[in-house]
Protein backbone atom coordinates (compact mmCIF):
# COMPACT_ATOMS: atom_id res chain seq x y z
CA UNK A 1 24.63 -36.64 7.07
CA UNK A 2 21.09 -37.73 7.65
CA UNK A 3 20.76 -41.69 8.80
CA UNK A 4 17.88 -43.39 7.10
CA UNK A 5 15.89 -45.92 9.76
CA UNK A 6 15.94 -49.20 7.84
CA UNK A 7 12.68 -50.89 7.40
CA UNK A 8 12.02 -53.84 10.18
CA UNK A 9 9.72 -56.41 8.53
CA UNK A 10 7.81 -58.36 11.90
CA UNK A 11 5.81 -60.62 8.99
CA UNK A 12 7.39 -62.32 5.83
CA UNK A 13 7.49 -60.05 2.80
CA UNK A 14 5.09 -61.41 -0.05
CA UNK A 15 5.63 -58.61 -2.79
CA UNK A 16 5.69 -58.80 -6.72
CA UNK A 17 8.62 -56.39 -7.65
CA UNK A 18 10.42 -55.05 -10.90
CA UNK A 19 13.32 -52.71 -10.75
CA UNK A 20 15.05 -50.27 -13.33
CA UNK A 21 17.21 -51.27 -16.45
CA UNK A 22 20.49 -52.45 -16.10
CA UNK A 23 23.48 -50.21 -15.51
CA UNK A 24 25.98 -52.36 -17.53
CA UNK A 25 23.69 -52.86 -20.40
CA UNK A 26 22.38 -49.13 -20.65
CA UNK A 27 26.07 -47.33 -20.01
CA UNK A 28 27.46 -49.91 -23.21
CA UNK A 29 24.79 -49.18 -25.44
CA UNK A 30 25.32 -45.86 -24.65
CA UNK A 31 28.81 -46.19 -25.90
CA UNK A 32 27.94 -48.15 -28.74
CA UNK A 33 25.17 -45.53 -29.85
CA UNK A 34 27.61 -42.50 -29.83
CA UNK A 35 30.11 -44.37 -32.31
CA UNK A 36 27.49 -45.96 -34.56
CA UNK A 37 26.80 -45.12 -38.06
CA UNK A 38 23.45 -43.87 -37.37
CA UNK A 39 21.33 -42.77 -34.74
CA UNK A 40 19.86 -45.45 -32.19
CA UNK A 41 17.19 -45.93 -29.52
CA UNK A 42 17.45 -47.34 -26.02
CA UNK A 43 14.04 -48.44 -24.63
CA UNK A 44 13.50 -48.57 -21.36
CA UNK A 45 16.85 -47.79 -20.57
CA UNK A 46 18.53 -47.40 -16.76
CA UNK A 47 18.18 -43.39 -15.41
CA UNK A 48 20.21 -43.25 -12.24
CA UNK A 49 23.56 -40.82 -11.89
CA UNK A 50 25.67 -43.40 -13.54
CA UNK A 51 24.09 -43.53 -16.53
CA UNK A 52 23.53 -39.18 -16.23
CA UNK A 53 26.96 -39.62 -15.81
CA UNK A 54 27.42 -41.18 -19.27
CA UNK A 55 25.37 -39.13 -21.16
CA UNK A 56 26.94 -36.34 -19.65
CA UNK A 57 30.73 -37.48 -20.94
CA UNK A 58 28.73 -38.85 -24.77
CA UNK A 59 27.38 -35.02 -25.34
CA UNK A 60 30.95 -33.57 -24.08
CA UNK A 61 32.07 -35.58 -27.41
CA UNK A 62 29.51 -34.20 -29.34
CA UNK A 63 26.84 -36.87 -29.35
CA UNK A 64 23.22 -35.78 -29.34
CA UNK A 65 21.28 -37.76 -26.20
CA UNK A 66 17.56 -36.87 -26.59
CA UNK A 67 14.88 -38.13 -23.53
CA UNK A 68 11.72 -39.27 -25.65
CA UNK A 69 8.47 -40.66 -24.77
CA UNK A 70 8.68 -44.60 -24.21
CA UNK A 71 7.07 -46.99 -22.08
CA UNK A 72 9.48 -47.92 -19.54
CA UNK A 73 8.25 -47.76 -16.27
CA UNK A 74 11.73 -45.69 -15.10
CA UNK A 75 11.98 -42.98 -16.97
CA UNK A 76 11.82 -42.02 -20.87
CA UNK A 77 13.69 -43.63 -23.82
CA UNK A 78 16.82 -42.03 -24.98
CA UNK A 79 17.90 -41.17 -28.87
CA UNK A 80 21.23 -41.06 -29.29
CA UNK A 81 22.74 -39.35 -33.04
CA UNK A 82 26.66 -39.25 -32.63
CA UNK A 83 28.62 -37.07 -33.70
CA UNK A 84 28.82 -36.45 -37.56
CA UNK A 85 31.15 -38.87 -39.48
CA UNK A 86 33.94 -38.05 -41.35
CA UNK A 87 36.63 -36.04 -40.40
CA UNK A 88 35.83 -35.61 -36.36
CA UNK A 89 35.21 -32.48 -35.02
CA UNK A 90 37.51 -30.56 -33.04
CA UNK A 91 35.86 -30.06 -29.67
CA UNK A 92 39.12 -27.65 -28.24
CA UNK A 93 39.13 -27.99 -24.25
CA UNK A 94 36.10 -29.70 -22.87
CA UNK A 95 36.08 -31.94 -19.85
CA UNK A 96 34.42 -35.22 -18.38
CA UNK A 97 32.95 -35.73 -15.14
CA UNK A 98 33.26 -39.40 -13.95
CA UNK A 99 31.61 -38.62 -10.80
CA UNK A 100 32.32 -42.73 -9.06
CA UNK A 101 31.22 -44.18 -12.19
CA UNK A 102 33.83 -47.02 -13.49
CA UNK A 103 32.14 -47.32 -17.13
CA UNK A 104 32.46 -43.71 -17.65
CA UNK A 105 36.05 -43.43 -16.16
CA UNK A 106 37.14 -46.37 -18.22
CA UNK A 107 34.54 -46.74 -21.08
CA UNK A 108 35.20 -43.24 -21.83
CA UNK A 109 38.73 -42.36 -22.76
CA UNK A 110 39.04 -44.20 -25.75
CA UNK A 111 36.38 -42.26 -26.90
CA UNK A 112 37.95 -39.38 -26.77
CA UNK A 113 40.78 -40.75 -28.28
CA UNK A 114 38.92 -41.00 -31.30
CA UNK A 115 37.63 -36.99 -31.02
CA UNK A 116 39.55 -34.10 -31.77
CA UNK A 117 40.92 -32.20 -28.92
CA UNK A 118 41.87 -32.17 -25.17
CA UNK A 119 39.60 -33.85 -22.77
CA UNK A 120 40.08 -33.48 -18.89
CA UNK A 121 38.81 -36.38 -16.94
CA UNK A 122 38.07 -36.38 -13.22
CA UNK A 123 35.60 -37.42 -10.82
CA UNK A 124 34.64 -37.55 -6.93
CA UNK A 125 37.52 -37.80 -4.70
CA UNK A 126 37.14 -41.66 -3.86
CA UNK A 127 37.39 -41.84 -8.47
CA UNK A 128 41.15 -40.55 -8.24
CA UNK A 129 42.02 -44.03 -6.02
CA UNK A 130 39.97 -46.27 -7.91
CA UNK A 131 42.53 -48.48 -10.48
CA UNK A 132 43.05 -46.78 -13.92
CA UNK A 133 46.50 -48.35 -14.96
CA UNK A 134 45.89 -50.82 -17.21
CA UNK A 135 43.45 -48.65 -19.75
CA UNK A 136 45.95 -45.38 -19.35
CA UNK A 137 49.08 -47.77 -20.07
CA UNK A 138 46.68 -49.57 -23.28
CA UNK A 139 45.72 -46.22 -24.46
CA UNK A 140 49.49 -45.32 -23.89
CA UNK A 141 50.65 -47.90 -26.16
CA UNK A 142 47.95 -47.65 -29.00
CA UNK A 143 49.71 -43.95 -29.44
CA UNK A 144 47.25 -41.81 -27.57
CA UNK A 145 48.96 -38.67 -25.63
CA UNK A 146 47.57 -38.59 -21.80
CA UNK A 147 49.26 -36.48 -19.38
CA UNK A 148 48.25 -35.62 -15.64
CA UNK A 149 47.33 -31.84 -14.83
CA UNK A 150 51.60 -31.45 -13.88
CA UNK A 151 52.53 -32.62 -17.31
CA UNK A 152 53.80 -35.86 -16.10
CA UNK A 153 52.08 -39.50 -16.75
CA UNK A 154 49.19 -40.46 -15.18
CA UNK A 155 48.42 -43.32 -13.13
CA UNK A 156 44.79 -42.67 -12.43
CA UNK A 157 42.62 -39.60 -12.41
CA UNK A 158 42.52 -36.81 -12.60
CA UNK A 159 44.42 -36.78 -16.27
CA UNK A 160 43.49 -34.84 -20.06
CA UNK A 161 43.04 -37.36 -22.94
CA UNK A 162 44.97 -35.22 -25.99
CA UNK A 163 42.39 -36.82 -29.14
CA UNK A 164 43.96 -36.34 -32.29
CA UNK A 165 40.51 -38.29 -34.28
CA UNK A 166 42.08 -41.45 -34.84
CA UNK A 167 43.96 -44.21 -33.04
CA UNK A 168 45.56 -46.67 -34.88
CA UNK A 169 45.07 -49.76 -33.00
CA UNK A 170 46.26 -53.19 -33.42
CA UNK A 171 48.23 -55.70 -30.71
CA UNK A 172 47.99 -54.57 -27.30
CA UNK A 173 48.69 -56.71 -23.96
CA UNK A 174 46.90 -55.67 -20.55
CA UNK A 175 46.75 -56.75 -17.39
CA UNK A 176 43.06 -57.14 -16.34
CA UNK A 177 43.30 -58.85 -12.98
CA UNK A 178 42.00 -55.59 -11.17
CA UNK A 179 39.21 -55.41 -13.23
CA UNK A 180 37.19 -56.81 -16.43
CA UNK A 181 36.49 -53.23 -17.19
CA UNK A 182 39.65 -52.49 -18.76
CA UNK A 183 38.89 -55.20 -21.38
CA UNK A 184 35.35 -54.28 -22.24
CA UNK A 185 36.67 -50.43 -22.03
CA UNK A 186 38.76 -51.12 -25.37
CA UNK A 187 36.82 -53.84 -26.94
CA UNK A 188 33.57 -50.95 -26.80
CA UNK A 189 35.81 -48.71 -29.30
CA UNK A 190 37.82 -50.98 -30.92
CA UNK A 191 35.87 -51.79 -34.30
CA UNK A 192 36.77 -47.84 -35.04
CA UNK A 193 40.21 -48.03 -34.48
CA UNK A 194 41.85 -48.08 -38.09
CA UNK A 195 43.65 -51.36 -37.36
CA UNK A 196 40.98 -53.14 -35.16
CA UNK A 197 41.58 -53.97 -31.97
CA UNK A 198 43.84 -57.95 -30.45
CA UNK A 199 44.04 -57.23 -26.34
CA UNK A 200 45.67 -59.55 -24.98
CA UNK A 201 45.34 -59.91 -21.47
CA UNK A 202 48.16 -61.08 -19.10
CA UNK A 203 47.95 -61.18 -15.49
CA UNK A 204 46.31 -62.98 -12.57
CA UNK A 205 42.57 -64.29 -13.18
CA UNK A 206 40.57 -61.89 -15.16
CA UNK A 207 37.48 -61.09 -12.34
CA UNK A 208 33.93 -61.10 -13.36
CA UNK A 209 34.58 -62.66 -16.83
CA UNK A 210 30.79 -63.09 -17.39
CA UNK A 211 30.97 -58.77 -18.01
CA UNK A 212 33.16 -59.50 -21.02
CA UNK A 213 30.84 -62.08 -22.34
CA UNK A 214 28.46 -59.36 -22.25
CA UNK A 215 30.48 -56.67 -24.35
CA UNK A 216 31.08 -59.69 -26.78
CA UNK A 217 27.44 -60.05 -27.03
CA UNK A 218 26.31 -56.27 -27.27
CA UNK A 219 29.14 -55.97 -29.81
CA UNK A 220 28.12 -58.51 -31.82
CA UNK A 221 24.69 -57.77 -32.12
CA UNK A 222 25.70 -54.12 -33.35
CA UNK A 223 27.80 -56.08 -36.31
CA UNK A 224 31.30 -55.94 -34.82
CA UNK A 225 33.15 -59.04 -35.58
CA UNK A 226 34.77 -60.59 -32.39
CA UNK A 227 36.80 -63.22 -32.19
CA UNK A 228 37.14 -64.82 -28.72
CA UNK A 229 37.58 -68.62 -29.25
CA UNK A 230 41.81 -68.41 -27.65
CA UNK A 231 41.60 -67.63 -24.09
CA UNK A 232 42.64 -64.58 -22.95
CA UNK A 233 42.65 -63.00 -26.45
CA UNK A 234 40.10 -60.88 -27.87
CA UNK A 235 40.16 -59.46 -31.67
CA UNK A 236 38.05 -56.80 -32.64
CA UNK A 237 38.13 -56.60 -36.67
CA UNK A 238 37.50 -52.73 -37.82
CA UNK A 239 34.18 -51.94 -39.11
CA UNK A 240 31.23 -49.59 -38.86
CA UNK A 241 29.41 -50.28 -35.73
CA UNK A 242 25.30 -50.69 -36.54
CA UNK A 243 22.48 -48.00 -35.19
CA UNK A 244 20.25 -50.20 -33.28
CA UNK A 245 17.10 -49.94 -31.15
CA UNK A 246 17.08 -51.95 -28.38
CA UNK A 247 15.02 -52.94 -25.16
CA UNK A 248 17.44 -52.75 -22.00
CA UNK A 249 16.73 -55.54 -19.42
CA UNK A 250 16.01 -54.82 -16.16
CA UNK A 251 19.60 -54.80 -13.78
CA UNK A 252 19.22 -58.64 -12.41
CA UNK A 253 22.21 -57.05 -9.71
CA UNK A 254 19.57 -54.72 -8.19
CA UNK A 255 17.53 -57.51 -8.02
CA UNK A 256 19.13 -58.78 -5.16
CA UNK A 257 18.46 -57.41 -2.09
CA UNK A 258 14.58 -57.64 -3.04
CA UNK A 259 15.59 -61.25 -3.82
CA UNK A 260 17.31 -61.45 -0.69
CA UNK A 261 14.38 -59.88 1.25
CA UNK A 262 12.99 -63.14 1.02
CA UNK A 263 14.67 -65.03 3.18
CA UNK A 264 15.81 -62.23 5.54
CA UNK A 265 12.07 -62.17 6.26
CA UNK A 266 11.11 -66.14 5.60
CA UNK A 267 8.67 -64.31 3.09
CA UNK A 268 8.65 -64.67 -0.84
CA UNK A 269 9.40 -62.12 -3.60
CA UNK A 270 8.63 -62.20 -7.42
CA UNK A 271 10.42 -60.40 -10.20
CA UNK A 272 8.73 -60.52 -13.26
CA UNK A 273 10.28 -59.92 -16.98
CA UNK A 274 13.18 -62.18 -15.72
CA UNK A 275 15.19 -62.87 -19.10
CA UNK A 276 15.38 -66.55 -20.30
CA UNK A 277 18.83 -65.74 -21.33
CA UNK A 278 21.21 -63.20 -20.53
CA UNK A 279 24.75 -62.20 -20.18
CA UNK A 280 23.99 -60.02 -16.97
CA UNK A 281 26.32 -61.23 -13.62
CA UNK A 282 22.55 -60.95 -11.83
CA UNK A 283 21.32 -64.42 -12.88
CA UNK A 284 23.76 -66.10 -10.89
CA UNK A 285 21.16 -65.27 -8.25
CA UNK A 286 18.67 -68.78 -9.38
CA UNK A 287 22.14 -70.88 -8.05
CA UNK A 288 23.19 -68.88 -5.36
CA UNK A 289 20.14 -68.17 -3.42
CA UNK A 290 19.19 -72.00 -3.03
CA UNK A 291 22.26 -72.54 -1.55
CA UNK A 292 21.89 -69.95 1.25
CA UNK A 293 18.32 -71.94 2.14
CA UNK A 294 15.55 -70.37 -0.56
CA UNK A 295 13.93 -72.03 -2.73
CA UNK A 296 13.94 -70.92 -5.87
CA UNK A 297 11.66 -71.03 -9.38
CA UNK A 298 11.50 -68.94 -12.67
CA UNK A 299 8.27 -69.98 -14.64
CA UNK A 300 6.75 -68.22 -17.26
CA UNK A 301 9.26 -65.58 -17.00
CA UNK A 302 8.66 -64.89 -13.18
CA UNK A 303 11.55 -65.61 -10.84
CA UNK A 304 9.71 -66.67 -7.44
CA UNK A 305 12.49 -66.73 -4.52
CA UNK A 306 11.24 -68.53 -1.78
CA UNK A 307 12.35 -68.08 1.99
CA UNK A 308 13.10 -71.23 4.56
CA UNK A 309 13.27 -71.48 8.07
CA UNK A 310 16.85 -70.67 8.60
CA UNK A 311 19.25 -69.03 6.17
CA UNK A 312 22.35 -71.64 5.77
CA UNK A 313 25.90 -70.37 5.33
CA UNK A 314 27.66 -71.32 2.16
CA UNK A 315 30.78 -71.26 0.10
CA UNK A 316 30.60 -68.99 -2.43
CA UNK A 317 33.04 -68.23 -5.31
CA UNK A 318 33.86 -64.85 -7.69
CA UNK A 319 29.83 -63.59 -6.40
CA UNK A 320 31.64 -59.83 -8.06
CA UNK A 321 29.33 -56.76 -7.60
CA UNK A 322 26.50 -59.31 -6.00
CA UNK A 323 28.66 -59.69 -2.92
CA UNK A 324 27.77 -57.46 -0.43
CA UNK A 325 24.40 -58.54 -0.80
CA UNK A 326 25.63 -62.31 -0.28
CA UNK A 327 27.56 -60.97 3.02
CA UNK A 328 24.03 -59.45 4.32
CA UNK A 329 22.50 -62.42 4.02
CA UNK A 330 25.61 -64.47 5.14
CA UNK A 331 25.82 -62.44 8.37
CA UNK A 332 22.18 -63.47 9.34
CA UNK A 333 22.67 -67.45 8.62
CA UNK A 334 23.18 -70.03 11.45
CA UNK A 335 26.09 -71.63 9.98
CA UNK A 336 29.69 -70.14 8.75
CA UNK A 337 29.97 -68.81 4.78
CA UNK A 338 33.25 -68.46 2.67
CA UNK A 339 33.23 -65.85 0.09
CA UNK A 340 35.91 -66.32 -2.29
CA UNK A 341 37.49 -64.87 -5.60
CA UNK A 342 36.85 -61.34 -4.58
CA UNK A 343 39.57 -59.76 -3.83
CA UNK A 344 39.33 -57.31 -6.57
CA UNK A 345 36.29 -55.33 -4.53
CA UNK A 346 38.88 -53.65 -2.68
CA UNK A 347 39.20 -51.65 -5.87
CA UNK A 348 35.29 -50.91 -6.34
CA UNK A 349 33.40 -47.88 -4.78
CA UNK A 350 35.20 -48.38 -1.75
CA UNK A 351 37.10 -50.93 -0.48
CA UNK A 352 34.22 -53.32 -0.21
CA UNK A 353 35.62 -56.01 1.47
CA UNK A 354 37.01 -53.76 4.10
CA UNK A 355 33.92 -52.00 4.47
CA UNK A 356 31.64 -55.40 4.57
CA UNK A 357 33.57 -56.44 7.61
CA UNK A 358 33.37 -53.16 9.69
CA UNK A 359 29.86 -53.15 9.25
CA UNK A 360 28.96 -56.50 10.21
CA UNK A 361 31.39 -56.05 12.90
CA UNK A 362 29.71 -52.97 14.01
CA UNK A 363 26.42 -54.21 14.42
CA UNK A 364 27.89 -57.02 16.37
CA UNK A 365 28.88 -59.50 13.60
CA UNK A 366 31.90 -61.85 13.20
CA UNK A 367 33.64 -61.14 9.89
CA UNK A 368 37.02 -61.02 8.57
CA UNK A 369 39.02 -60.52 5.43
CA UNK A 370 40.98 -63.56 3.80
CA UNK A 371 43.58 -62.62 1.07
CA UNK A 372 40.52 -63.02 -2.01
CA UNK A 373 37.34 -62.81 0.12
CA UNK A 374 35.19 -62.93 3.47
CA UNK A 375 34.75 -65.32 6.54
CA UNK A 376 31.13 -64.99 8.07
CA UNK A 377 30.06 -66.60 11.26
CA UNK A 378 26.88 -66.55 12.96
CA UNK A 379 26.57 -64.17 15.97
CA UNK A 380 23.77 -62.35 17.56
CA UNK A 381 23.25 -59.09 15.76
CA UNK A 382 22.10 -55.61 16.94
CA UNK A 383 20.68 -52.55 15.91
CA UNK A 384 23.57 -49.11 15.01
CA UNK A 385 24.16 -46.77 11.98
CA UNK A 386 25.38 -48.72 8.70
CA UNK A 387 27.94 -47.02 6.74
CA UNK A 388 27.63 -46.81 3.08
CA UNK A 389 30.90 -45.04 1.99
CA UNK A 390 29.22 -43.27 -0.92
CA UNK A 391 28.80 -47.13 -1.79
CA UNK A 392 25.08 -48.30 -3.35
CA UNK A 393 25.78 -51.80 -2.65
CA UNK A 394 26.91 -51.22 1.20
CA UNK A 395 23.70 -48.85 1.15
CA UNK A 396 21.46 -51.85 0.39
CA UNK A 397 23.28 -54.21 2.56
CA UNK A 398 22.30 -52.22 5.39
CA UNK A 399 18.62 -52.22 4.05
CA UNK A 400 18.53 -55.73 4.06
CA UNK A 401 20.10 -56.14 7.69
CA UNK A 402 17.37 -53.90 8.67
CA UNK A 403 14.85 -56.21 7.97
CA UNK A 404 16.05 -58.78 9.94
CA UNK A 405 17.29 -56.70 12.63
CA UNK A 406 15.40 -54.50 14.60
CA UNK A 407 16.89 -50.42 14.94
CA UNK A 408 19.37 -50.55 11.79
CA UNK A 409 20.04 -47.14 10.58
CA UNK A 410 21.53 -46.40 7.03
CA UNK A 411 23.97 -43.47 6.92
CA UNK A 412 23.00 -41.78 3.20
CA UNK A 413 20.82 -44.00 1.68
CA UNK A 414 21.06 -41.34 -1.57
CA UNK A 415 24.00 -43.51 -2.60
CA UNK A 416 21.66 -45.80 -3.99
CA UNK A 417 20.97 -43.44 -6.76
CA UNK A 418 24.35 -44.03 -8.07
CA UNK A 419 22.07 -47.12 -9.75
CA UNK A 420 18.75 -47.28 -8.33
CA UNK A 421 17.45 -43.48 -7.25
CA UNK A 422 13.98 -44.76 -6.49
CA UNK A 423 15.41 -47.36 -3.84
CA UNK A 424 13.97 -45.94 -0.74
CA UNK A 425 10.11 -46.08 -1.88
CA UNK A 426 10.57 -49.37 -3.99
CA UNK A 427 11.80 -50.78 -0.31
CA UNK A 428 8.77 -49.24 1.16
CA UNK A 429 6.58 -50.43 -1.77
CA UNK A 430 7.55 -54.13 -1.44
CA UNK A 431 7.08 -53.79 2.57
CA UNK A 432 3.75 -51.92 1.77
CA UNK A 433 2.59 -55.03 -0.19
CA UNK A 434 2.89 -57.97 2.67
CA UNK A 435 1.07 -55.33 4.92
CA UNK A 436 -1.83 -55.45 3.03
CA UNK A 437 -2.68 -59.03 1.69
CA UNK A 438 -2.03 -59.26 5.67
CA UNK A 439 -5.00 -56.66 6.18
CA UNK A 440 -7.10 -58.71 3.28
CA UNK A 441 -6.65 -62.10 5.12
């Protein structure tokens, strides 16, 4: 597998950059659009093998997904018309690619509870270890037939979903510790469930709670009724679910290591478009930057990340998908960091915790695994080959090493196209940008 020579930046970056939509908000209004009551409209939405991923599984049901002419700097807009109402159709034997794609995997099946037929599910061979449990067990319980390709029960893929064009719905109790994707997963399709949907969730702390905030949102907005006000409980009253048209944000997540470039190179980045409000986990970035030493402003709807002299370590609680991009940056401060609330990444494309500290290790780091994070200490690093274990996130990590480290190599820096496929030329862009206002000065 070809290694991809990470960028070195010898001046501070000064680069204005925007990046695709967002990956959570595109693959649940994808959802959404395939069991609305009319057709809808994503503008701007995210392309990237996730979200092909998606529409791949929504057409396998019988929605119509349509590329049109939009404005989007990414890629087209995308029609959606679902499949007809009424009496669904019976779609016989059709299967699902998941490829590593946790919304499809888990987004997905109750879906296809709702069609007519049986619908194989599998993915890459990393998908078949990633947690499916809790929505398999919900499904299980709502009266949904699922069986594994022996005939037995499955515990995670690959396994057929046996629709029969309705699920009842009604009480249901999960446990959601390993991920917040088996909540939104059942609150996406519960407004068409004949009895509505009240998950309960019981377990250890739910992870990334601010992902379930933004299901609640999307869902509302589309006219489903949610009731979230006891803890832990979500109801989901039955009801049409709204066409819509709607602009996708850009993914604040992907943000980060351009964010993060910033103070691995003492230089400054601006993102444009930043929302004023938002549900996305990205914004967390305006508090947790400053505390790793940038300095940090969003005016006019331009986020402005600063770089200092130093990068300071921190300690830094439930960061979710934005970690490994926190553990880049940790590994290059002068003073120790704490990551924290975590532990559920051992469940993600790879075990990223794991992964995190035989990377940093490799290219002469100190980190180690607690029970629900990291420890990072400053050492001297060095150049070698980052691995990215088919993992976009551990893929940009080693980017943004590279930058502050001189001979970093990235083994398959593809991965990033899991959620951003233009990743290696928007790095290049932004590093193309300091070089010339250097040139101009």
């Amino acid at each position: 597998m070809s290694h991809w020579p990470a960028p070195f930046a010898d001046v501070p970056v000064d680069a204005t950059v925007t990046v695709p939509g967002s990956k959570s908000l595109t693959n649940r209004y994808l959802v959404l659009a395939a069991l609305a009551d009319g057709p809808s409209r994503l503008r701007a939405p995210l392309h990237s093998r996730d979200s092909a991923l998606m529409v791949g599984a929504l057409r396998a049901l019988g929605a119509t997904v349509t590329e049109v002419e939009g404005d989007g700097e990414y890629g087209p807009d995308l029609e959606i018309t679902p499949a007809a109402h009424g009496p669904a159709p019976d779609l016989g034997r059709t299967s699902v690619d998941c490829g590593l794609a946790g919304t499809v995997m888990r987004f997905v099946p109750p879906l296809a509870a709702l069609a007519r037929g049986d619908i194989a599910f599998d993915g890459d061979p990393h998908a078949r270890v990633r947690p499916m449990g809790p929505v398999i067990d919900a499904l299980r319980a709502l009266g949904v037939e699922l069986t594994s390709p022996d005939g037995g029960a499955p515990r995670s893929l690959p396994f057929t979903v046996h629709g029969t064009g309705a699920v009842r719905g009604g009480h249901i109790a999960v446990d959601a510790s390993g991920s917040s994707q088996f909540v939104s997963a059942l609150l996406l399709a519960g407004a068409r469930f004949a009895d509505g949907l009240h998950l309960e969730h019981v377990g250890g702390p739910v992870p990334s709670l601010d992902h379930i905030s933004m299901t609640v949102e999307v869902l509302r907005g589309v006219g489903v009724e949610v009731d979230d006000t006891v803890p832990h409980h979500w109801v989901v009253a039955p009801g049409p679910i709204r066409a819509f048209d709607v602009r996708i944000e850009q993914d604040l997540s992907n943000a980060g290591p351009f964010l993060a470039a910033a103070l691995a190179t003492r230089g400054t980045v601006r993102v444009p478009n930043w929302p004023e409000h938002t549900t996305q986990v990205g914004d967390a970035w305006r508090e947790i930057l400053p505390r790793l030493g940038a300095r940090v402003s969003l005016d006019a709807g331009t986020l402005t990340v600063r770089g200092g002299e130093r990068i300071t370590g921190a300690d830094l609680a439930d960061t979710s998908e934005l970690a490994p991009t926190v553990a880049a940056l940790c590994a290059l401060a002068d003073s120790p960091s704490r990551l924290t609330g975590i532990a559920h990444l051992r469940g993600h494309e790879t075990d990223r915790l794991a992964a995190l500290v035989a990377e940093i290790t490799r290219l002469g780091g100190d980190a180690e695994e607690t029970e629900d994070g990291l420890v990072i200490r400053p050492a001297p690093l060095h150049g070698g080959v980052v691995h990215s274990y088919a993992d976009h996130r551990m893929a940009t990590a080693g980017a943004i090493l590279g930058l502050a480290v001189p001979g970093v190599e990235v083994e398959d820096i593809a991965t990033t196209a899991k959620t951003m496929p233009e990743f290696p030329e928007m790095w290049a862009r932004m590093l193309g940008q300091h070089a010339q206002a250097g040139a101009s000065s």
